[in-house]
C-alpha atoms as a PDB file:
ATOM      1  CA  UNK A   1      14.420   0.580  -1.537  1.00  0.00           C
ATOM      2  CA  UNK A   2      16.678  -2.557  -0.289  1.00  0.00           C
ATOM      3  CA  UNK A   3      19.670  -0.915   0.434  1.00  0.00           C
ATOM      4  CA  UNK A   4      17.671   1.817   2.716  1.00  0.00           C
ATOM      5  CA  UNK A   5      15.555  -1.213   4.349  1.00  0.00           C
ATOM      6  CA  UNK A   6      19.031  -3.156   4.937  1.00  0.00           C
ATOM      7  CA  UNK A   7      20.248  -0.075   6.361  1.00  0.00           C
ATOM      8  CA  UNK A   8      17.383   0.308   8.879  1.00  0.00           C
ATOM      9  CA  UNK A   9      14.905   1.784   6.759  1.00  0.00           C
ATOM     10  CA  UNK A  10      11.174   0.887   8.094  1.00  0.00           C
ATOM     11  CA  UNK A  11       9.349   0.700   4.858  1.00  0.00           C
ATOM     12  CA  UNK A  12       5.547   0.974   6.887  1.00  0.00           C
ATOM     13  CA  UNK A  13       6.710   4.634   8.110  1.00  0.00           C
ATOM     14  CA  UNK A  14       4.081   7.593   7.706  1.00  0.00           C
ATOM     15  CA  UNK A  15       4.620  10.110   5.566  1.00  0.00           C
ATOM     16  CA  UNK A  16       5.109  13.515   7.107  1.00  0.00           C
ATOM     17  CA  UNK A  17       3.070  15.225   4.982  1.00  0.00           C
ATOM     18  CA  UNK A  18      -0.114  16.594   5.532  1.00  0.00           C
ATOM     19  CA  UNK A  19      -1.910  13.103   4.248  1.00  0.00           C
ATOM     20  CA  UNK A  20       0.368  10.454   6.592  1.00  0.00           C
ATOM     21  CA  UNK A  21       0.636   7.920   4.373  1.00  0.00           C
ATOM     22  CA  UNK A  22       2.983   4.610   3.258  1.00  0.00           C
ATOM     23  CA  UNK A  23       5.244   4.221   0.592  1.00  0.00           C
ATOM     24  CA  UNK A  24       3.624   1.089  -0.150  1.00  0.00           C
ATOM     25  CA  UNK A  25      -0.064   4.217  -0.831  1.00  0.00           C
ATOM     26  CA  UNK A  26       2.389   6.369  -2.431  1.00  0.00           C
ATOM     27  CA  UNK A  27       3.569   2.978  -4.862  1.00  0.00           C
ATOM     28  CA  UNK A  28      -0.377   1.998  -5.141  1.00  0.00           C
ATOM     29  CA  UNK A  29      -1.159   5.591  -5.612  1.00  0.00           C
ATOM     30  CA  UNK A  30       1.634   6.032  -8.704  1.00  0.00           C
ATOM     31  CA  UNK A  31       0.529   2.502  -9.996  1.00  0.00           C
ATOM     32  CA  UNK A  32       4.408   1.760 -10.002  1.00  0.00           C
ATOM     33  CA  UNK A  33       3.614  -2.295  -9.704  1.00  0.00           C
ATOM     34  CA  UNK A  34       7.323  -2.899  -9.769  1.00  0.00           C
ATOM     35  CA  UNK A  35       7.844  -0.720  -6.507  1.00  0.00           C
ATOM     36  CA  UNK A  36       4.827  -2.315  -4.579  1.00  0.00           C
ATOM     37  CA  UNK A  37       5.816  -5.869  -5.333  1.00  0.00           C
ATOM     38  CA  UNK A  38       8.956  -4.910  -3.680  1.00  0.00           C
ATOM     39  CA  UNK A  39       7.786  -2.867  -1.061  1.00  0.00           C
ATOM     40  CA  UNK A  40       5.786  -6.029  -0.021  1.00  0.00           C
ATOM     41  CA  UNK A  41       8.793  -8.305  -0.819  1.00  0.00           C
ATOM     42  CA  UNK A  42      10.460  -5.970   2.128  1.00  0.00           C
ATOM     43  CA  UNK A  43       6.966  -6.853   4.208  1.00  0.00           C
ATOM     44  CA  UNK A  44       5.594  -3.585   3.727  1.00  0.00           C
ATOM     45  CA  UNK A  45       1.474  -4.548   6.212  1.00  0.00           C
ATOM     46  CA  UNK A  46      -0.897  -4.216   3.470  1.00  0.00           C
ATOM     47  CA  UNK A  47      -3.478  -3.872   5.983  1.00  0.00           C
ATOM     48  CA  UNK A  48      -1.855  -0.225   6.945  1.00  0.00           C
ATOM     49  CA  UNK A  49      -3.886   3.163   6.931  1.00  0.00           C
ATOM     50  CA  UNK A  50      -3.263   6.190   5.928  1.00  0.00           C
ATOM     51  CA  UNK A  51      -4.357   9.618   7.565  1.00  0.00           C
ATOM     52  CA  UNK A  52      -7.447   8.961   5.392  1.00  0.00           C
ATOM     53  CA  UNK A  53      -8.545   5.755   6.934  1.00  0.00           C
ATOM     54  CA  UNK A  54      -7.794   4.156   3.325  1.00  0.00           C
ATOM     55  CA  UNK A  55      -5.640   1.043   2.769  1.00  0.00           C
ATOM     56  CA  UNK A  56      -3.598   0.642   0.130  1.00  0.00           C
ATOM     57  CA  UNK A  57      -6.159  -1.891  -1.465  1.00  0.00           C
ATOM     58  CA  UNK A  58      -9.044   0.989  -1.542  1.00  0.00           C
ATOM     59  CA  UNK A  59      -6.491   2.998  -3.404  1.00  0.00           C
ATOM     60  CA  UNK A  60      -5.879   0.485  -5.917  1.00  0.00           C
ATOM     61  CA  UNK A  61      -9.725  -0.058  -6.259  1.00  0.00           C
ATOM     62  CA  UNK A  62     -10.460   3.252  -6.998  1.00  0.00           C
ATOM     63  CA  UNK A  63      -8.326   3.900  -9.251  1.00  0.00           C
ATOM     64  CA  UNK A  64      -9.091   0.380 -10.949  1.00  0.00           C
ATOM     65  CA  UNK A  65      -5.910  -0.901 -10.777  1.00  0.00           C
ATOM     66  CA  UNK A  66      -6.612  -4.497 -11.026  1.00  0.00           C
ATOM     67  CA  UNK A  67      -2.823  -5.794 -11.543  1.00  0.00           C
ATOM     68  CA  UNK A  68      -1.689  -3.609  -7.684  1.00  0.00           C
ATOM     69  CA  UNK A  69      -4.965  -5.318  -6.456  1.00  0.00           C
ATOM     70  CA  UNK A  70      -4.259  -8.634  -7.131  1.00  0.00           C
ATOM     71  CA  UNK A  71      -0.775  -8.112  -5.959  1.00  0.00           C
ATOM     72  CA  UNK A  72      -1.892  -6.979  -2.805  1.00  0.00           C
ATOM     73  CA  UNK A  73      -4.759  -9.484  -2.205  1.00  0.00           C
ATOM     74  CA  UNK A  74      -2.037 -12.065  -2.283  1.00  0.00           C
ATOM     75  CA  UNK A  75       0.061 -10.412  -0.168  1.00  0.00           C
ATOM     76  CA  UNK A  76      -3.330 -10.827   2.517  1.00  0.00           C
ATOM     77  CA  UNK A  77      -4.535  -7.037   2.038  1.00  0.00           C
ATOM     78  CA  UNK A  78      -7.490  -7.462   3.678  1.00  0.00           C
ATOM     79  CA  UNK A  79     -11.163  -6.900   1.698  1.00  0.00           C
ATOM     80  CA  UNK A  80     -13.138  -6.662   4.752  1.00  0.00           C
ATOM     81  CA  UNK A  81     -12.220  -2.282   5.070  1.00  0.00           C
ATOM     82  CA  UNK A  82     -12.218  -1.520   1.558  1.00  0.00           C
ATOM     83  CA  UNK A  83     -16.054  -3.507   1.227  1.00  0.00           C
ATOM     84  CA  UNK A  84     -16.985  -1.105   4.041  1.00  0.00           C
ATOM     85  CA  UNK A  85     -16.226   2.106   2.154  1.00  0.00           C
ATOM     86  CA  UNK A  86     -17.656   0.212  -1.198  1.00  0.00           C
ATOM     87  CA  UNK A  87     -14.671   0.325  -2.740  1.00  0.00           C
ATOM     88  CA  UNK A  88     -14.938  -3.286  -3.935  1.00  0.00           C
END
């Protein structure tokens, strides 16, 4: 992931899939915590949607992934969507 962001690489790109999504959802998704820690080390926006409307915090919370979300909470994900959809 470091040598294709230091290469130009924009790690908040949408998927072109039919669910647009981040790698930093496809990292919360996987629960790889290694991969989002350094997504977000590469400033990955926490904060970004996917094609779903869900952040990658709502992903973490439903799949009760407590490690990713604290990860992400201190990167600033923001509660304020995911307590809107009742995810947390």
């Amino acid at each position: 992931m470091r040598w294709l962001a230091s290469h130009g690489a924009t790690v908040d790109t949408l998927t072109s899939g039919p669910r647009k999504e981040t790698s930093l959802h496809v990292a919360v998704a996987s629960r790889a915590l290694l991969a989002v820690q350094a997504l977000l080390d590469l400033k990955a926006n926490p904060n970004q949607v996917d094609s779903n409307g869900q952040s990658p915090l709502q992903l973490a919370s439903a799949a009760n992934s407590i490690s990713i979300a604290r990860v992400l909470l201190d990167a600033k994900a923001s509660i304020d969507s995911a307590q809107q959809q009742g995810f947390v």
